[in-house]
PDB file of N, CA and C in Angstrom:
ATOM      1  N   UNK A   1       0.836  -1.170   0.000  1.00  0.00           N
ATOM      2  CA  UNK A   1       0.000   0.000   0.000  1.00  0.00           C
ATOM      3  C   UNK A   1       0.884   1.238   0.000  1.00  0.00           C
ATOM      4  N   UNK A   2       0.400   2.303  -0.952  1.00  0.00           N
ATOM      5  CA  UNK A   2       1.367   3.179  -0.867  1.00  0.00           C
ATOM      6  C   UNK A   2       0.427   4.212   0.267  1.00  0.00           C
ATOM      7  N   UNK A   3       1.922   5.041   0.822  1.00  0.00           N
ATOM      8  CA  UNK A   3       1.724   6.377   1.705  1.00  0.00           C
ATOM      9  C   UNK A   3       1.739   7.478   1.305  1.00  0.00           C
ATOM     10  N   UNK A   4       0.301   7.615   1.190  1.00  0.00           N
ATOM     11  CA  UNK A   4      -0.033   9.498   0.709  1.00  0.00           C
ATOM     12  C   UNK A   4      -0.044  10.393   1.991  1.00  0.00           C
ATOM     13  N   UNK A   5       0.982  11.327   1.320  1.00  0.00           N
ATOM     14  CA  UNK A   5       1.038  12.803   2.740  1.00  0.00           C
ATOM     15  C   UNK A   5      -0.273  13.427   2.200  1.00  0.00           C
ATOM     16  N   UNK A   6       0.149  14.064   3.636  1.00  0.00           N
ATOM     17  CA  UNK A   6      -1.263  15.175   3.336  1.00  0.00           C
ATOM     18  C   UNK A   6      -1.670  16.569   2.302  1.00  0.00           C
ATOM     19  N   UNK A   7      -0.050  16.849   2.010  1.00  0.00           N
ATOM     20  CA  UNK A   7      -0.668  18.042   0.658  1.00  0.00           C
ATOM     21  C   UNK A   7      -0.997  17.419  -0.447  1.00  0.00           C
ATOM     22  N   UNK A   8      -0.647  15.861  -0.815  1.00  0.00           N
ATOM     23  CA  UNK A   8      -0.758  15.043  -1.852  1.00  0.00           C
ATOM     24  C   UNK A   8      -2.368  14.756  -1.977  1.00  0.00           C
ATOM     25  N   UNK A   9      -2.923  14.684  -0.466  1.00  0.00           N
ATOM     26  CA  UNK A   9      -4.189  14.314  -0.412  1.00  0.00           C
ATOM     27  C   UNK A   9      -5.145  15.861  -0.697  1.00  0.00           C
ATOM     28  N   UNK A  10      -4.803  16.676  -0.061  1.00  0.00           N
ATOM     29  CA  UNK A  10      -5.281  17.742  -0.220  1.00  0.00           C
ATOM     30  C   UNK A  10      -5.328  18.476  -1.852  1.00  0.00           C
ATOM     31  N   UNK A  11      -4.383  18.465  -2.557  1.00  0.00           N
ATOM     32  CA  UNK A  11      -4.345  18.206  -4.309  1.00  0.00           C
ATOM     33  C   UNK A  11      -5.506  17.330  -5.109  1.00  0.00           C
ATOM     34  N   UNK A  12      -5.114  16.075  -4.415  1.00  0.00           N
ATOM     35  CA  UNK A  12      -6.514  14.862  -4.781  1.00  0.00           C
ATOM     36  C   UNK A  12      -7.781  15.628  -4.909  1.00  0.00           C
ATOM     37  N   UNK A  13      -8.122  16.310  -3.909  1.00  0.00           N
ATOM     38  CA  UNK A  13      -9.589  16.444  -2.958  1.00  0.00           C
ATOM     39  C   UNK A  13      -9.831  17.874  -4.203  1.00  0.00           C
ATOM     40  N   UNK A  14      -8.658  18.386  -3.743  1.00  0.00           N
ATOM     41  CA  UNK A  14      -9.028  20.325  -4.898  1.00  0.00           C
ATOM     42  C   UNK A  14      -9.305  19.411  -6.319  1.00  0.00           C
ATOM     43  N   UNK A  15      -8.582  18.560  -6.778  1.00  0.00           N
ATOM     44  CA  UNK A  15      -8.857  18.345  -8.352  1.00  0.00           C
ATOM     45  C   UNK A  15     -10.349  17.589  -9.015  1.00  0.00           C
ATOM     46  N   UNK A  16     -10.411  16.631  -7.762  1.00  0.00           N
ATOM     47  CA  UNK A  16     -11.383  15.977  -8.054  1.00  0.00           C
ATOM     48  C   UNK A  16     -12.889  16.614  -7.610  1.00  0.00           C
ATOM     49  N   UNK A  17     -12.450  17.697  -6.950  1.00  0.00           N
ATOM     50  CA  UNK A  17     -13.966  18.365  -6.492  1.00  0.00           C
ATOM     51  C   UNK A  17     -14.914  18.696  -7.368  1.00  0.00           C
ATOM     52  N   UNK A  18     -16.583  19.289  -7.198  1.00  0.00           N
ATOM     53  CA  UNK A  18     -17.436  19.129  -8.819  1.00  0.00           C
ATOM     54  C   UNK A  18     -17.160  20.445  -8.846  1.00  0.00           C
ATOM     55  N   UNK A  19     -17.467  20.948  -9.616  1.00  0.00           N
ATOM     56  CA  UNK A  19     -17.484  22.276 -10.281  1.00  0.00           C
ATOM     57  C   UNK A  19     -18.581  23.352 -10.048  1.00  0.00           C
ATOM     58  N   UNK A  20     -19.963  21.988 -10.175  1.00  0.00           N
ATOM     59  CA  UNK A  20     -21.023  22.958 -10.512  1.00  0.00           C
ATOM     60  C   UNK A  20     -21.352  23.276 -12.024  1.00  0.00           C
ATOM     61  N   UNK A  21     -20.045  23.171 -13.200  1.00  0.00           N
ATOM     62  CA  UNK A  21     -20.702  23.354 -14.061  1.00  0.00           C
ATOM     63  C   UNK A  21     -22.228  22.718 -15.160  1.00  0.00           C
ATOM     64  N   UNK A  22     -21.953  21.617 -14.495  1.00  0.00           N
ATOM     65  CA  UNK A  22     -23.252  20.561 -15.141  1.00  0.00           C
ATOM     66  C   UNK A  22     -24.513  21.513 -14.153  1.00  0.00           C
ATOM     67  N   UNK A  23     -24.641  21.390 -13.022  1.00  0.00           N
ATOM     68  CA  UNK A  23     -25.743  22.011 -12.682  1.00  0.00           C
ATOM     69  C   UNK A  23     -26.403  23.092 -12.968  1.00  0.00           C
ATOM     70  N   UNK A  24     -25.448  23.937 -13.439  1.00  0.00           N
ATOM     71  CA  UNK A  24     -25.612  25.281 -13.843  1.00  0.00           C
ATOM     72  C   UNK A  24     -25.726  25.407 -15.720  1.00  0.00           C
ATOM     73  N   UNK A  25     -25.409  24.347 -16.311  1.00  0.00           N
ATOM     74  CA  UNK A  25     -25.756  24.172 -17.328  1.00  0.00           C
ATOM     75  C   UNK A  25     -27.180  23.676 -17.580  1.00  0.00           C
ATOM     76  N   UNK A  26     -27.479  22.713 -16.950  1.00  0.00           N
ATOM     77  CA  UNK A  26     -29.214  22.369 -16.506  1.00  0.00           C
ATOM     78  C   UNK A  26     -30.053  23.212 -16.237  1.00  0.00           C
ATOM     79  N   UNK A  27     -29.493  23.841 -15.372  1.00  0.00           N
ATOM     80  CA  UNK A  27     -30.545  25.283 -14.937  1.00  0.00           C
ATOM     81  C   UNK A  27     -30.578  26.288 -15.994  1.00  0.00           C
ATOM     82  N   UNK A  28     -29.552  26.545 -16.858  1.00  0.00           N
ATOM     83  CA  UNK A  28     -29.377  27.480 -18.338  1.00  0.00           C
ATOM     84  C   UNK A  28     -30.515  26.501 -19.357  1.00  0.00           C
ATOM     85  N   UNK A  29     -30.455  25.271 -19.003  1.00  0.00           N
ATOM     86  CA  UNK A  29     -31.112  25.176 -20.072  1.00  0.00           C
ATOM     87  C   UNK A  29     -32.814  24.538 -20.021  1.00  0.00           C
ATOM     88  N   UNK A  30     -32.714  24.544 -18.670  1.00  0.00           N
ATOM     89  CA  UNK A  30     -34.128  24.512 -18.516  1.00  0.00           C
ATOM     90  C   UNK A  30     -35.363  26.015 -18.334  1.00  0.00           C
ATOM     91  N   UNK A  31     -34.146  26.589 -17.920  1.00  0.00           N
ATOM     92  CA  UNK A  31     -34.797  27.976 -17.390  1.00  0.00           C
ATOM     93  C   UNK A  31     -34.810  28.998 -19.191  1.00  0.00           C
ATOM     94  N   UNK A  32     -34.136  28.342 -19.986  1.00  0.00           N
ATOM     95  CA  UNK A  32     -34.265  28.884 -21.539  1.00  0.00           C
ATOM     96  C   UNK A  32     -35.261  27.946 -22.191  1.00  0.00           C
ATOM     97  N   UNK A  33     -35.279  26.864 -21.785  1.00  0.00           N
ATOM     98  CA  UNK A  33     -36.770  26.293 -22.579  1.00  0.00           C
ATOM     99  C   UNK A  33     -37.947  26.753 -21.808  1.00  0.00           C
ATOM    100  N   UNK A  34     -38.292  27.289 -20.667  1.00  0.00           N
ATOM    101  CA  UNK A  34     -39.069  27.828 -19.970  1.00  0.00           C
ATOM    102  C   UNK A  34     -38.993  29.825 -20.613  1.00  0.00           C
ATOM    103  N   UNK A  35     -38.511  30.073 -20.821  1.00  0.00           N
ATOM    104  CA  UNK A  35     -38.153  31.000 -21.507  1.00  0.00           C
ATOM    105  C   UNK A  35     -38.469  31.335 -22.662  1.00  0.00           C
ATOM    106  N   UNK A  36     -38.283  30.478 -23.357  1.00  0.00           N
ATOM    107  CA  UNK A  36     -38.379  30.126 -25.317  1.00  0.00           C
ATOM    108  C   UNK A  36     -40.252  29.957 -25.535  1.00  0.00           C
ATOM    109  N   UNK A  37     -41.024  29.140 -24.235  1.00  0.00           N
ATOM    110  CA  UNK A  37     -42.243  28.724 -24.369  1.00  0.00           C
ATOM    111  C   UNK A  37     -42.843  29.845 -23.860  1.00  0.00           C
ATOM    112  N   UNK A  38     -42.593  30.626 -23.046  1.00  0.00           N
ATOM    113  CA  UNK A  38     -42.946  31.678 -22.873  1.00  0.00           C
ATOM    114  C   UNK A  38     -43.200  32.864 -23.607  1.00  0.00           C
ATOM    115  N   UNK A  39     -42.334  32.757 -24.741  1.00  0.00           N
ATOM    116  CA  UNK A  39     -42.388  33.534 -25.262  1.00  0.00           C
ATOM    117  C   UNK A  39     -43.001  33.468 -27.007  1.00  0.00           C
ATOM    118  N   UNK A  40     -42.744  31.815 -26.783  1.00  0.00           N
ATOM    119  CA  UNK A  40     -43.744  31.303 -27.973  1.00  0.00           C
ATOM    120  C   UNK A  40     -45.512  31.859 -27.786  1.00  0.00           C
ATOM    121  N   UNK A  41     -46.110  31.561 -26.878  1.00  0.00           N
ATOM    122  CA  UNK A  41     -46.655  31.693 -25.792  1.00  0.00           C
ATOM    123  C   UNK A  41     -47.669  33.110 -26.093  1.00  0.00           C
ATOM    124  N   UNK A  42     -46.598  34.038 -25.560  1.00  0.00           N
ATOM    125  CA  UNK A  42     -46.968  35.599 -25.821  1.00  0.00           C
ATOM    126  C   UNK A  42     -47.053  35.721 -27.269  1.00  0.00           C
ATOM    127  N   UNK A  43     -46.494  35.326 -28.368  1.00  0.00           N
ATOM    128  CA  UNK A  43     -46.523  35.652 -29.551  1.00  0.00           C
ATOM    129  C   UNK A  43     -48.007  35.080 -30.067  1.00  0.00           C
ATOM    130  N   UNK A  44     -48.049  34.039 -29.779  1.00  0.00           N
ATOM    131  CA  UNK A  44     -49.284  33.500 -30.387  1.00  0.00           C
ATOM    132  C   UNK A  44     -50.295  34.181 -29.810  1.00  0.00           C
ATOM    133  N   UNK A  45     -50.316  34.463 -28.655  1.00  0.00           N
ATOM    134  CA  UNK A  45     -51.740  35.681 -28.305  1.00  0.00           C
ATOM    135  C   UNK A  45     -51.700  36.739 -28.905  1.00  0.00           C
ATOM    136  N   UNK A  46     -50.612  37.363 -29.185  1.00  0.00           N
ATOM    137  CA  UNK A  46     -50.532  38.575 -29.578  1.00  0.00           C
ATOM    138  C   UNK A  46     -50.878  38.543 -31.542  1.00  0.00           C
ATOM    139  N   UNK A  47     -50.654  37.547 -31.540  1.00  0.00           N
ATOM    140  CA  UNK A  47     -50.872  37.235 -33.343  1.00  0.00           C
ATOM    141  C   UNK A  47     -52.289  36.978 -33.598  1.00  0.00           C
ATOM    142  N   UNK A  48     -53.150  36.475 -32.272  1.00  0.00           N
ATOM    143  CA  UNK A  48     -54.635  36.157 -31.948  1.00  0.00           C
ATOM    144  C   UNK A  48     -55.132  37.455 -32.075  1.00  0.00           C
ATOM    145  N   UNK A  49     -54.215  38.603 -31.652  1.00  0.00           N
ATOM    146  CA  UNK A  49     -55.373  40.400 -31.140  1.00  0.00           C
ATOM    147  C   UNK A  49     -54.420  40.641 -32.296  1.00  0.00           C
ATOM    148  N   UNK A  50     -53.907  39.942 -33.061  1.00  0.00           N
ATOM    149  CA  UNK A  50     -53.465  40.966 -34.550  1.00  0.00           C
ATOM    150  C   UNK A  50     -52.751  42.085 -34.123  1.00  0.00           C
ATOM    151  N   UNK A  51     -51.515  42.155 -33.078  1.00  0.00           N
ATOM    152  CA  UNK A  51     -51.305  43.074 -32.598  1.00  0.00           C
ATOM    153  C   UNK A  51     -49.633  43.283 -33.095  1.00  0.00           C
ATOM    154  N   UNK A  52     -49.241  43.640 -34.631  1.00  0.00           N
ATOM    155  CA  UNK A  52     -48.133  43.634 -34.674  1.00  0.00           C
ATOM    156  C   UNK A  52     -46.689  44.086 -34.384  1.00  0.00           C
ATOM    157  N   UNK A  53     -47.200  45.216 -34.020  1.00  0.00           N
ATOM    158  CA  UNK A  53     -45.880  45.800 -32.577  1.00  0.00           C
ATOM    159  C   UNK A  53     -45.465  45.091 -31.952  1.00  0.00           C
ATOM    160  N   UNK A  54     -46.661  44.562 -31.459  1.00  0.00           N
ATOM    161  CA  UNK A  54     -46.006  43.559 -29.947  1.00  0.00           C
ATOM    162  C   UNK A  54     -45.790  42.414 -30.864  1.00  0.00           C
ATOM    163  N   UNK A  55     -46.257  41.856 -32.016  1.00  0.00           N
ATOM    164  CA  UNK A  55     -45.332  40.789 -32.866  1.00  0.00           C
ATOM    165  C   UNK A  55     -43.513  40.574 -33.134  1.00  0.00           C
ATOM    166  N   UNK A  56     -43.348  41.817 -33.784  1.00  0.00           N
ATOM    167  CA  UNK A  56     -42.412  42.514 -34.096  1.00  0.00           C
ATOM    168  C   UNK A  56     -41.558  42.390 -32.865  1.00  0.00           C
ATOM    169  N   UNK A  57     -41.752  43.326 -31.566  1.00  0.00           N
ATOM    170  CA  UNK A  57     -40.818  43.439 -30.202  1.00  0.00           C
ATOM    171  C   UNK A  57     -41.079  42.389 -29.733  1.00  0.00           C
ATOM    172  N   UNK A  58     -42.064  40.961 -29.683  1.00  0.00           N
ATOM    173  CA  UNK A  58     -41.297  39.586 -29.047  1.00  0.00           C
ATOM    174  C   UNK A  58     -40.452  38.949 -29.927  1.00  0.00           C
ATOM    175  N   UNK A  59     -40.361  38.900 -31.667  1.00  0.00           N
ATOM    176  CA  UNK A  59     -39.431  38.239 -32.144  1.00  0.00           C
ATOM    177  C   UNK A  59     -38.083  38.980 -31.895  1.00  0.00           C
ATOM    178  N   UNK A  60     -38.178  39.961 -31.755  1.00  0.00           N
ATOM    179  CA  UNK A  60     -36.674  40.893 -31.251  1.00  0.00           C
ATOM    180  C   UNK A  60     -36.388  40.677 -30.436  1.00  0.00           C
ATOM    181  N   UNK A  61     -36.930  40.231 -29.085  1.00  0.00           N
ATOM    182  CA  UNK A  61     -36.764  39.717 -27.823  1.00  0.00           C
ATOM    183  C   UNK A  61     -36.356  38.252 -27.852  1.00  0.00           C
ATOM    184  N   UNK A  62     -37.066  37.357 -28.613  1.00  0.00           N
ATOM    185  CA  UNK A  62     -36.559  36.092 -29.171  1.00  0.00           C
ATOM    186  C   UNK A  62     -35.465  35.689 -29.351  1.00  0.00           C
ATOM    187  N   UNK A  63     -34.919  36.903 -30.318  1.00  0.00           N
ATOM    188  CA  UNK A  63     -33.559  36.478 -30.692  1.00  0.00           C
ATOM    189  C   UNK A  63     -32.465  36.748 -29.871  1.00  0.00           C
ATOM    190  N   UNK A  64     -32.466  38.064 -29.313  1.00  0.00           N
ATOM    191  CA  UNK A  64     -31.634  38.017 -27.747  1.00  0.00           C
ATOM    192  C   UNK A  64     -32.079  37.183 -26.834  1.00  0.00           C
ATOM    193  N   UNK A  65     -32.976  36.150 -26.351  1.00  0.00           N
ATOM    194  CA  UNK A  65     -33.314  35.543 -25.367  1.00  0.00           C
ATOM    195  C   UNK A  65     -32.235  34.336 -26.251  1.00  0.00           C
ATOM    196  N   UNK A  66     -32.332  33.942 -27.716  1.00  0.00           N
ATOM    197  CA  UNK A  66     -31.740  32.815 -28.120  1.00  0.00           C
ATOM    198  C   UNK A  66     -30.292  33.028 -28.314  1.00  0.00           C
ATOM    199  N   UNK A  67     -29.869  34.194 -28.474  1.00  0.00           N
ATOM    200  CA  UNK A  67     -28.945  34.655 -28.454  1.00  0.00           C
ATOM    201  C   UNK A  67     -28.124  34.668 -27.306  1.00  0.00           C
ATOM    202  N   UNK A  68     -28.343  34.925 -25.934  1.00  0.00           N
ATOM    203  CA  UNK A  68     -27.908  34.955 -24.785  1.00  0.00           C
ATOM    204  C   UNK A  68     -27.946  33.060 -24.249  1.00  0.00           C
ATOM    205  N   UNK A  69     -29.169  32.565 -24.449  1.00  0.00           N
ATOM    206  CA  UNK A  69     -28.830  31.383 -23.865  1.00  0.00           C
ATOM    207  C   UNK A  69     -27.644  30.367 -24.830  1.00  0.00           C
ATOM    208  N   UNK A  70     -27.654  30.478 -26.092  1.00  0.00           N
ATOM    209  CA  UNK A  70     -26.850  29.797 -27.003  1.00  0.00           C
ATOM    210  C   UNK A  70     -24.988  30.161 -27.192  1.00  0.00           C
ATOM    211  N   UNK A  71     -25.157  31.530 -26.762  1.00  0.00           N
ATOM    212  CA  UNK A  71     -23.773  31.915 -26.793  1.00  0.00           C
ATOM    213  C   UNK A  71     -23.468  32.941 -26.113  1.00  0.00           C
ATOM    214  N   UNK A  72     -23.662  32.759 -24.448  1.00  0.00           N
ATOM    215  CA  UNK A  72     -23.283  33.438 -23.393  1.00  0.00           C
ATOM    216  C   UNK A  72     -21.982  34.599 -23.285  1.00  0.00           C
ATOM    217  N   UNK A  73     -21.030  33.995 -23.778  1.00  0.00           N
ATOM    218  CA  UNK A  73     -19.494  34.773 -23.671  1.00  0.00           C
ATOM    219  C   UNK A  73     -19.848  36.143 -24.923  1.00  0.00           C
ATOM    220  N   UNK A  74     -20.203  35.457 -26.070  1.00  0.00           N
ATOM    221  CA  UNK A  74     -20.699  36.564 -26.842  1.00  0.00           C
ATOM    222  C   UNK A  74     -21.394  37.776 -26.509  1.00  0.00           C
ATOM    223  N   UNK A  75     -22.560  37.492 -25.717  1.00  0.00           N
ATOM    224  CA  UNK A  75     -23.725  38.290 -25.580  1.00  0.00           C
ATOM    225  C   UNK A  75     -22.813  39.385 -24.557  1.00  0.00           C
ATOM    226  N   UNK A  76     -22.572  38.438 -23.781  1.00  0.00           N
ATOM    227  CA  UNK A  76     -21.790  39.466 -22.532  1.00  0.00           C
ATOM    228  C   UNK A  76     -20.516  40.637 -23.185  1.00  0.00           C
ATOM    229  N   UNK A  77     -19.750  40.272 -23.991  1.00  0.00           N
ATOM    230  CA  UNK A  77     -18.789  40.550 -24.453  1.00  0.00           C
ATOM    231  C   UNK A  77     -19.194  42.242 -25.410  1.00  0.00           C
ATOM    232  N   UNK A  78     -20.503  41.903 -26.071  1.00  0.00           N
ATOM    233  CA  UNK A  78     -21.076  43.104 -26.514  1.00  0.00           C
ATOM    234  C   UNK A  78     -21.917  43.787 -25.597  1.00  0.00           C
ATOM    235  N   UNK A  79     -22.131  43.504 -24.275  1.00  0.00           N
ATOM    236  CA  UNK A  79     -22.721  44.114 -23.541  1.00  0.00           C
ATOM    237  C   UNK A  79     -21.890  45.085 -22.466  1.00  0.00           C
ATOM    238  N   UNK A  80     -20.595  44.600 -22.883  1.00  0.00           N
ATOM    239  CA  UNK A  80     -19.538  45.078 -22.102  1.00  0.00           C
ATOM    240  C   UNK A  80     -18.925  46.210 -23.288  1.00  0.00           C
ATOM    241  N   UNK A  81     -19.064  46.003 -24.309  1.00  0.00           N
ATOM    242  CA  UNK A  81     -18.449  46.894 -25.514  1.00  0.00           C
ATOM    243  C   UNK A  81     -19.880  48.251 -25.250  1.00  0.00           C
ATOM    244  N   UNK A  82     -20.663  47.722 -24.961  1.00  0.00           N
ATOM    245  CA  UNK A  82     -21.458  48.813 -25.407  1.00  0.00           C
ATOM    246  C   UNK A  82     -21.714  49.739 -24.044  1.00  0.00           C
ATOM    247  N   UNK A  83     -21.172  49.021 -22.536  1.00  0.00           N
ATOM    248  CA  UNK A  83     -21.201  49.943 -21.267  1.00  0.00           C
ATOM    249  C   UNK A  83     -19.702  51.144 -21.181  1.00  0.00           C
ATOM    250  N   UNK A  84     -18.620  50.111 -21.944  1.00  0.00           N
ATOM    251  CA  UNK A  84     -18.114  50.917 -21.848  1.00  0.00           C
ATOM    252  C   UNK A  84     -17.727  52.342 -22.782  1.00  0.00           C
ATOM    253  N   UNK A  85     -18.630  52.128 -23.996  1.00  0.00           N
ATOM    254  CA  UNK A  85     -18.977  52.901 -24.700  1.00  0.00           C
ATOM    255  C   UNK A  85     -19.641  54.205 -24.563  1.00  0.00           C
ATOM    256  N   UNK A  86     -21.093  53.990 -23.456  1.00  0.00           N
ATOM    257  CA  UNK A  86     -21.496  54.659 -22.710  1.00  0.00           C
ATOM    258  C   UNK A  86     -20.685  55.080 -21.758  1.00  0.00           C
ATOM    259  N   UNK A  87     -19.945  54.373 -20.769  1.00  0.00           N
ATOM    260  CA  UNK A  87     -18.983  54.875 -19.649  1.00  0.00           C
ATOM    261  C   UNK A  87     -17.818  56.323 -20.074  1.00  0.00           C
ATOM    262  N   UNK A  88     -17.585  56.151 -21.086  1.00  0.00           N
ATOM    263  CA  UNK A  88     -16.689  57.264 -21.206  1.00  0.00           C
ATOM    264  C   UNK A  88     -17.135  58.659 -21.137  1.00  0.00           C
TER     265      UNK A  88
END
């Protein structure tokens, strides 16, 4: 049997620990199909009262809602181009 010291064990424990990222990927992607139906949802009522404004501003909303859940680093990345745009 071999003898593991204790920073050897303590290395073990940091590497093998979870992350969290699976959980938090589940929750991105349940909370975006809850999201997506929602907004399917609103469109179809709003296409019921023939109301094309509000047609128009949920598919615009659509695509940033699909936009943000599909490619996170992106979305953020122009959201950061455009604060600090304003910031100056």
């Amino acid at each position: 049997m071999k003898f593991i010291s204790g920073l050897e064990k303590i290395n073990y424990v940091a590497t093998t620990a979870p992350t969290g990222d699976g959980f938090k990927n589940w929750i991105l992607q349940i909370g975006g199909n809850f999201l997506i139906a929602g907004v399917a949802i609103f469109l179809l009522v709003n296409f019921a009262r023939q109301s094309i404004g509000r047609i128009i501003g949920v598919v615009v909303l659509g695509g940033f809602c699909a936009w943000f859940l599909n490619s996170p680093d992106s979305f953020l990345g122009v959201l950061r181009g455009i604060a600090e745009l304003f910031g100056q």
